[in-house]
Protein backbone atom coordinates (compact mmCIF):
# COMPACT_ATOMS: atom_id res chain seq x y z
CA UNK A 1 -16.86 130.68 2.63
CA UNK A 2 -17.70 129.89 -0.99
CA UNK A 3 -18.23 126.43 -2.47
CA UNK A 4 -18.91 125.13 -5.61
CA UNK A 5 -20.12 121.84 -6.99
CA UNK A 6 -20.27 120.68 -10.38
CA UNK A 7 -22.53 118.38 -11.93
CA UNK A 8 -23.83 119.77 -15.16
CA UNK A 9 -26.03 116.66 -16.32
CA UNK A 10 -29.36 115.71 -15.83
CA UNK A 11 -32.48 114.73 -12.98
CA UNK A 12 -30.93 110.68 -12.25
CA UNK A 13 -27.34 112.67 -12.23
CA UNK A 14 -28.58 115.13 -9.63
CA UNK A 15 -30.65 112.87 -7.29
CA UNK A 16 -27.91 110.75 -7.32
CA UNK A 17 -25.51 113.32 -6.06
CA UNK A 18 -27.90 114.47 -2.62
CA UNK A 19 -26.09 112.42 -0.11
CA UNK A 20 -23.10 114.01 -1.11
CA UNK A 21 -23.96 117.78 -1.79
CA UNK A 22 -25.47 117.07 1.45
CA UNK A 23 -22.23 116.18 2.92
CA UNK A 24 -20.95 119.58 1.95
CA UNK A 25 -23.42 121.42 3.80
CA UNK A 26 -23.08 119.79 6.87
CA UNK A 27 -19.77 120.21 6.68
CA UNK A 28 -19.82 123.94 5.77
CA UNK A 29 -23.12 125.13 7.28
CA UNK A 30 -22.34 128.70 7.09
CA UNK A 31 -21.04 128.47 3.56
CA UNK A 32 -22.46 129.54 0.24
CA UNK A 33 -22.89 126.35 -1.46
CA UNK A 34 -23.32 126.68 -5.60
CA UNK A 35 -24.32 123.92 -7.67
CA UNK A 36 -23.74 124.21 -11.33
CA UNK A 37 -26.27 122.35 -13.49
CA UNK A 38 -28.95 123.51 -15.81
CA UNK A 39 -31.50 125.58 -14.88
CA UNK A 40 -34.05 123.10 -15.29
CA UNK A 41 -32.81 121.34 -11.91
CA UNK A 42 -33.05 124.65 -10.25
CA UNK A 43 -36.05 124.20 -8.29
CA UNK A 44 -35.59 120.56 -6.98
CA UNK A 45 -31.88 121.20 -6.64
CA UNK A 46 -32.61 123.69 -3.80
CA UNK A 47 -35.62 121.59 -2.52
CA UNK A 48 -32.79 119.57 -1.52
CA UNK A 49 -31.86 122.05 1.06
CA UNK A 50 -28.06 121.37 0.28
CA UNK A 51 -27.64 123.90 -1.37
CA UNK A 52 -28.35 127.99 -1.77
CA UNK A 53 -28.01 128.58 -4.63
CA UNK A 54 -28.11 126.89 -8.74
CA UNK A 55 -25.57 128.13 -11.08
CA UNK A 56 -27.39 127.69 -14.71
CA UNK A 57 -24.49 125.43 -16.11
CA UNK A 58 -24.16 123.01 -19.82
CA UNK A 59 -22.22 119.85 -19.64
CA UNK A 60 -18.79 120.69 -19.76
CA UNK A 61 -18.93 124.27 -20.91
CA UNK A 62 -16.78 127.37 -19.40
CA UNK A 63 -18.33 128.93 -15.98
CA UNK A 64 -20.15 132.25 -15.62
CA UNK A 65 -16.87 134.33 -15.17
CA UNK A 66 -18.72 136.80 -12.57
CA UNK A 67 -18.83 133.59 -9.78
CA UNK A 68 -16.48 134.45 -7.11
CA UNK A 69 -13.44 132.58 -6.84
CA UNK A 70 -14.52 129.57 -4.27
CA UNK A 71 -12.44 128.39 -1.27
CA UNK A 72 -13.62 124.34 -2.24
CA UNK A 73 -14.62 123.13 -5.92
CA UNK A 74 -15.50 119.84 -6.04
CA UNK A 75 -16.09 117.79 -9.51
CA UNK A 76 -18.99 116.12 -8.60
CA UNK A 77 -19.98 115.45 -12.63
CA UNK A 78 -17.06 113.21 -13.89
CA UNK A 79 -13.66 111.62 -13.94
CA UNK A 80 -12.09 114.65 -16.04
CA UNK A 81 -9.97 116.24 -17.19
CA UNK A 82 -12.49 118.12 -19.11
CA UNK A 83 -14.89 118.81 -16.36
CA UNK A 84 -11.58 119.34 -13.37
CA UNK A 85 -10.24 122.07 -15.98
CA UNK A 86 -13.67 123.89 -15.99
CA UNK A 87 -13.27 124.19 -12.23
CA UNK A 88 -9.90 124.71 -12.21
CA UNK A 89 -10.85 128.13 -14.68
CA UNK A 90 -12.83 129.66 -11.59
CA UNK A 91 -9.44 129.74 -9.63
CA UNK A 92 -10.55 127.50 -6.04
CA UNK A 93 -8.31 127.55 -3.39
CA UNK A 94 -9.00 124.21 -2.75
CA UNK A 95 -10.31 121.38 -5.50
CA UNK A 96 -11.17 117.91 -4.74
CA UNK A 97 -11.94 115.54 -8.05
CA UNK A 98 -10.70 112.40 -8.82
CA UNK A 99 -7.42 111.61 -10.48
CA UNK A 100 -5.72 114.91 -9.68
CA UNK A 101 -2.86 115.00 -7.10
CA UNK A 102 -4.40 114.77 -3.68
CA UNK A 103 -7.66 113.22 -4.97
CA UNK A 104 -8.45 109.67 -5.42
CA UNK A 105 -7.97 107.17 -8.36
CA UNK A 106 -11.55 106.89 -10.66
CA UNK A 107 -13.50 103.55 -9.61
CA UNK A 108 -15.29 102.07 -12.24
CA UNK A 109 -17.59 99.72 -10.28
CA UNK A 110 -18.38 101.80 -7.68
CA UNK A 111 -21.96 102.89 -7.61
CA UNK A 112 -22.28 106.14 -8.33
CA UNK A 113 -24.27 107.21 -5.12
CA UNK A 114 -21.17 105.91 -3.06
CA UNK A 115 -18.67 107.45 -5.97
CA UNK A 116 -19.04 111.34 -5.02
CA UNK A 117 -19.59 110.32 -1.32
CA UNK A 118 -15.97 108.76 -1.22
CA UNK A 119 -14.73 110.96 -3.22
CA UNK A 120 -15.64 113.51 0.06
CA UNK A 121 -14.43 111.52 2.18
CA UNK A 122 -11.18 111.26 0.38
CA UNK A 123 -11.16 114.96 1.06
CA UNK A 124 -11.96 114.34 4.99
CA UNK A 125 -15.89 115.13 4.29
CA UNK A 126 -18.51 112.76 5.94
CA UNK A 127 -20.90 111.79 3.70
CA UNK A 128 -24.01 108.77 4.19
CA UNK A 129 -25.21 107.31 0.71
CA UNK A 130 -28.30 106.29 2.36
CA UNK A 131 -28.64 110.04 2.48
CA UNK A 132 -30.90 110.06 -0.41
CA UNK A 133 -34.68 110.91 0.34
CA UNK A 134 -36.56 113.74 -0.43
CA UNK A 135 -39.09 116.34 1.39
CA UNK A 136 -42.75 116.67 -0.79
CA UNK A 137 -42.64 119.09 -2.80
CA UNK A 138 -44.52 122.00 -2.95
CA UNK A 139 -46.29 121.42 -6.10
CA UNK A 140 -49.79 119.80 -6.77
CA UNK A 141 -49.71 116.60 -8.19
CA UNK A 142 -52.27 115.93 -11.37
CA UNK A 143 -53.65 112.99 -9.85
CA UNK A 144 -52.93 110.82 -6.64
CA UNK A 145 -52.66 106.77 -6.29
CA UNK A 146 -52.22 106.29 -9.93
CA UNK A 147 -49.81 103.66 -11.36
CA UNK A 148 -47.01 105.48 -13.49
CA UNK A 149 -45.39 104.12 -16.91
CA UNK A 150 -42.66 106.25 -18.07
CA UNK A 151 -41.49 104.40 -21.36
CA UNK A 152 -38.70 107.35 -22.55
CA UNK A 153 -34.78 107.66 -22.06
CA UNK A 154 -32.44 109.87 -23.21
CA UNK A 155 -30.17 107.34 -24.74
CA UNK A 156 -31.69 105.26 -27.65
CA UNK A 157 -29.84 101.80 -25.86
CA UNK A 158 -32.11 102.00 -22.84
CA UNK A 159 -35.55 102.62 -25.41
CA UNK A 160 -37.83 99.02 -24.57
CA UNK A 161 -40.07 98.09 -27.66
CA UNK A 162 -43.17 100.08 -27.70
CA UNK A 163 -45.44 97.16 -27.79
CA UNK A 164 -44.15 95.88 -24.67
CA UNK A 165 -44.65 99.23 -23.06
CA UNK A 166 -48.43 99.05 -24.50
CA UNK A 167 -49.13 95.25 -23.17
CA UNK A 168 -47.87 96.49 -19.54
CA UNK A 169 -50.16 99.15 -19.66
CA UNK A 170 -53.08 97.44 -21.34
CA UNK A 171 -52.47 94.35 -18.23
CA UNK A 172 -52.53 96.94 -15.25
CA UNK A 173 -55.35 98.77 -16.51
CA UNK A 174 -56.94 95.63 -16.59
CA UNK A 175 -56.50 94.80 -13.13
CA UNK A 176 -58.34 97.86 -12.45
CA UNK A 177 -55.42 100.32 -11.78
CA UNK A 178 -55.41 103.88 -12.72
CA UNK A 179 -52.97 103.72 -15.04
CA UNK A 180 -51.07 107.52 -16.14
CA UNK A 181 -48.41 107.45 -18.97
CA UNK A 182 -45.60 110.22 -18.23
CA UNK A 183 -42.35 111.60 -19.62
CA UNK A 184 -40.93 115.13 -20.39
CA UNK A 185 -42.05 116.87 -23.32
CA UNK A 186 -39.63 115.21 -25.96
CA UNK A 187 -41.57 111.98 -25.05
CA UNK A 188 -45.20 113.50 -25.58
CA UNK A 189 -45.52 110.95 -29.01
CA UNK A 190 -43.33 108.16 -27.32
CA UNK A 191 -46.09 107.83 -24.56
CA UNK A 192 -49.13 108.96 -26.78
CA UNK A 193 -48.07 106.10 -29.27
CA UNK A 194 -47.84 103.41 -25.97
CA UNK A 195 -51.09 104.59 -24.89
CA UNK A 196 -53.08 104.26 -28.04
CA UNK A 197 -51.65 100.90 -28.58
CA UNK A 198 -52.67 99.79 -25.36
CA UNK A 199 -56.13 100.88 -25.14
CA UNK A 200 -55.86 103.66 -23.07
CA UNK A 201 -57.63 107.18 -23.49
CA UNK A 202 -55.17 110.30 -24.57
CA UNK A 203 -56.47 111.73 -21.36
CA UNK A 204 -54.04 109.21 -19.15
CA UNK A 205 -50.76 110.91 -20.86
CA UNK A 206 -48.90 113.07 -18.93
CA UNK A 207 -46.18 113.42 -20.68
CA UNK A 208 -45.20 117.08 -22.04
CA UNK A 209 -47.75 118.02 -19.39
CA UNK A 210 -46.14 118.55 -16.01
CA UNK A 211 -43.07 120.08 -15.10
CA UNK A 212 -40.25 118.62 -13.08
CA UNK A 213 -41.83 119.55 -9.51
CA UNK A 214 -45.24 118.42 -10.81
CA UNK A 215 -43.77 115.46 -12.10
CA UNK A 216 -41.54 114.47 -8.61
CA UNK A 217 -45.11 115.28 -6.69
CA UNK A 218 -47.26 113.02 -9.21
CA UNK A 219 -43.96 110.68 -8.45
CA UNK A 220 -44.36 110.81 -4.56
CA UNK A 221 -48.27 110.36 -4.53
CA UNK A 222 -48.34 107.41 -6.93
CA UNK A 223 -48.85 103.61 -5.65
CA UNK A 224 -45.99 102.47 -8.34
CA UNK A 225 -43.53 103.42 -11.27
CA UNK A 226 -42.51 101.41 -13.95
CA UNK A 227 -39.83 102.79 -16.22
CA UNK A 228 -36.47 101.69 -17.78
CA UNK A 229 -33.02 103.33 -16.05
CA UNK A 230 -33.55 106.69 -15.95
CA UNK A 231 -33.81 110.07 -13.54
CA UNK A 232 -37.69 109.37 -12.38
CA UNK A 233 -36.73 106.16 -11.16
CA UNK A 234 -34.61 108.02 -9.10
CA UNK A 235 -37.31 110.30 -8.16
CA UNK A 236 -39.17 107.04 -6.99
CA UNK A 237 -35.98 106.49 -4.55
CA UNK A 238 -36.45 110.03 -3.08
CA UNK A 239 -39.57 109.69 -2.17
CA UNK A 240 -39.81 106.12 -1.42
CA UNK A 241 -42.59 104.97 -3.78
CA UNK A 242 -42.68 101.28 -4.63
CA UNK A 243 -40.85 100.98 -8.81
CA UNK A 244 -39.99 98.22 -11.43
CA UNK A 245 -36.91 99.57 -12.99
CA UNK A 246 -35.93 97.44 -16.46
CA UNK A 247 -31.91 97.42 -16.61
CA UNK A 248 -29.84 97.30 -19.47
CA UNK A 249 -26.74 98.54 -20.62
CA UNK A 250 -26.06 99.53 -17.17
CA UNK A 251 -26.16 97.04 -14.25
CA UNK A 252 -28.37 98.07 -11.06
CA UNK A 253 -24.99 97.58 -9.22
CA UNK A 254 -23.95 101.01 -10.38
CA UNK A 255 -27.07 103.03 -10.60
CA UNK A 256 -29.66 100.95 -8.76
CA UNK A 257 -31.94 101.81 -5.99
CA UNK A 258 -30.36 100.85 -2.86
CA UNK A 259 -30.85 96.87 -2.06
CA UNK A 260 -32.31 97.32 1.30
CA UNK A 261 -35.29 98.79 -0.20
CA UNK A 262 -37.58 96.00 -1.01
CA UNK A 263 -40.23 98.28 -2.57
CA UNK A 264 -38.01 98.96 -5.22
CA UNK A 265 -38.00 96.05 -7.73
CA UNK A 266 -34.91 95.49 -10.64
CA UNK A 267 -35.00 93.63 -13.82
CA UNK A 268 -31.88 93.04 -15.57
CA UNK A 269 -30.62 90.58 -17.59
CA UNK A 270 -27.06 90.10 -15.78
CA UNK A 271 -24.97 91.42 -18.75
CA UNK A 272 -23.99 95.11 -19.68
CA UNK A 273 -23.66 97.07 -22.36
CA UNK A 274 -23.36 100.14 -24.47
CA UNK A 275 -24.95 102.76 -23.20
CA UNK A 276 -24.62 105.29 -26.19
CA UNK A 277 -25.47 102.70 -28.71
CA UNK A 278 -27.90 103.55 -31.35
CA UNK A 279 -29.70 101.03 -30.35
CA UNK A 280 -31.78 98.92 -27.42
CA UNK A 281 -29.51 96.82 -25.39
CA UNK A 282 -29.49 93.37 -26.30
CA UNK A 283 -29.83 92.47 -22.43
CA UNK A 284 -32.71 95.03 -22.07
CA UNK A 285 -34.31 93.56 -24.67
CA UNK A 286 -34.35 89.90 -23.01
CA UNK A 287 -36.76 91.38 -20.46
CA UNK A 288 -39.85 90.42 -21.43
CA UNK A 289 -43.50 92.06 -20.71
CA UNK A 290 -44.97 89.27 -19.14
CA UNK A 291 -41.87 89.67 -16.59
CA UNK A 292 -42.64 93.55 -16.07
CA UNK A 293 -46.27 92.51 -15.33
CA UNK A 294 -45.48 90.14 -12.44
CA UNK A 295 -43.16 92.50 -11.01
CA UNK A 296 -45.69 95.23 -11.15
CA UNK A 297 -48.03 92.88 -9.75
CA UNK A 298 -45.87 91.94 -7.42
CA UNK A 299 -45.16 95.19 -5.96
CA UNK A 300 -48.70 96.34 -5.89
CA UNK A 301 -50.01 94.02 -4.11
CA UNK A 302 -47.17 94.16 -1.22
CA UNK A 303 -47.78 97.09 1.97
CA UNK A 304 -47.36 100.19 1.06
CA UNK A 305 -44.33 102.04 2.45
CA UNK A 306 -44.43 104.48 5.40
CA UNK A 307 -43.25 107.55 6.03
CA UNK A 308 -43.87 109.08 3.04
């Protein structure tokens, strides 16, 4: 049997999705189970262990035509109809998406953890949402026990001033905390910029400087991330390491860590947004530094989760 998944976006996108694509192997354990997404994911996609095999796939653009025609597609990257009509090209005997006949009507305030599960279920496929942490990974991690700040989004609405970013870091340095600045390699100047205006020596930035299963180990061996909305906060889920995660435009309702995880900590400022304004959200923005601080704070100086 051949299944294939879609969700052709990035890291948050795909850790979000594991409870789900996880569904579908339980449910077909003897299947082939694609994913399309970019190549990039490729390595913590099948660290998952949901699925056998990545499909190197761009948001919304046409399939590799050589992909053999699969018994279930399911649109696991949006509400369509762009993304059900790329699926629909590779010719599935069965599809399951939302808003197509059979499937079921798009939620907007549904989180999107639960979205793709119920959108299995729909389709008579258990799925748990809780289903969400990860294995290590078999990558060394730079260094161990460090405190993480990981200033950089992709979208500019969820970019906190740098100056706040620096006074953060300059505070938990202070309190004597081994403090690493991180972020892929568009963010190298982003972080370099936070860490020079807080004080701390180039030799702390990590950004630019690990790649994504370096980065999810540094992640899983770290006493605490702070970062805005964005995929290594979800990394920090996976592995269960205690966060501060600044909201704004989206609520934590919708791509929060789940509730029952104290560790995790949320600021938001109880009001949405735009998220592909050209600009910081105005609620982000109402977050202050001194409020980061005291959640860091906060969360450092509670136990440390087991099991990891």
């Amino acid at each position: 049997m051949e299944v294939l998944a879609l969700r052709a976006l990035g890291l948050g996108d795909l850790l979000t999705a594991v409870p789900a694509l996880r569904g579908l192997r339980r449910a077909f354990p003897d299947a082939r189970v694609r994913l399309a997404a970019p190549a990039v994911l490729r390595e913590l996609a099948l660290h998952t262990r949901a699925v056998d095999e990545v499909v190197d796939a761009a948001p919304l653009a046409p399939l590799p035509q050589s992909l053999p025609a699969p018994d279930l597609a399911v649109n696991l990257h949006g509400r369509g109809p762009q993304s059900t009509r790329v699926l629909r090209a590779t010719a599935p005997r069965r599809l399951l998406a939302h808003d197509v006949e059979g499937g079921p009507r798009w939620d907007p305030d549904v989180h999107e953890v639960a979205r793709w599960c119920r959108l299995l279920e729909h389709g008579g496929i258990p799925a748990d949402p809780a289903d969400l942490r990860l294995d290590p990974v078999p990558a060394a991690a730079p260094v161990a026990g460090a405190v993480l700040v990981h200033p950089g989004a992709a979208q500019p609405s969820r970019h906190w001033p740098v100056d706040r970013w620096a006074q953060v870091v300059r505070c938990l340095a202070a309190d004597g905390h081994d403090v690493r600045v991180t972020g892929g390699p568009a963010e190298r100047e982003l972080a370099t910029r936070v860490a020079t205006a807080a004080g701390l020596p180039s030799g702390q930035v990590l950004a630019g400087r690990t790649g994504l299963l370096e980065l999810a180990a540094l992640v899983s061996r770290s006493r605490l991330l702070v970062s805005v909305d964005t995929g290594v906060a979800h990394l920090a889920t996976a592995f269960g390491t205690p966060s501060v995660v600044l909201f704004g435009p989206t609520a934590p309702a919708l791509w929060g860590p789940p509730p029952d995880r104290p560790q995790h900590r949320v600021l938001w400022a109880g009001r949405t947004g735009d998220n592909f304004a050209a600009a910081p959200d105005p609620g982000l923005l109402e977050i202050s530094a001194e409020q980061v601080v005291d959640a860091a704070r906060t969360a450092l100086a509670g136990p440390r989760p087991t099991g990891r």
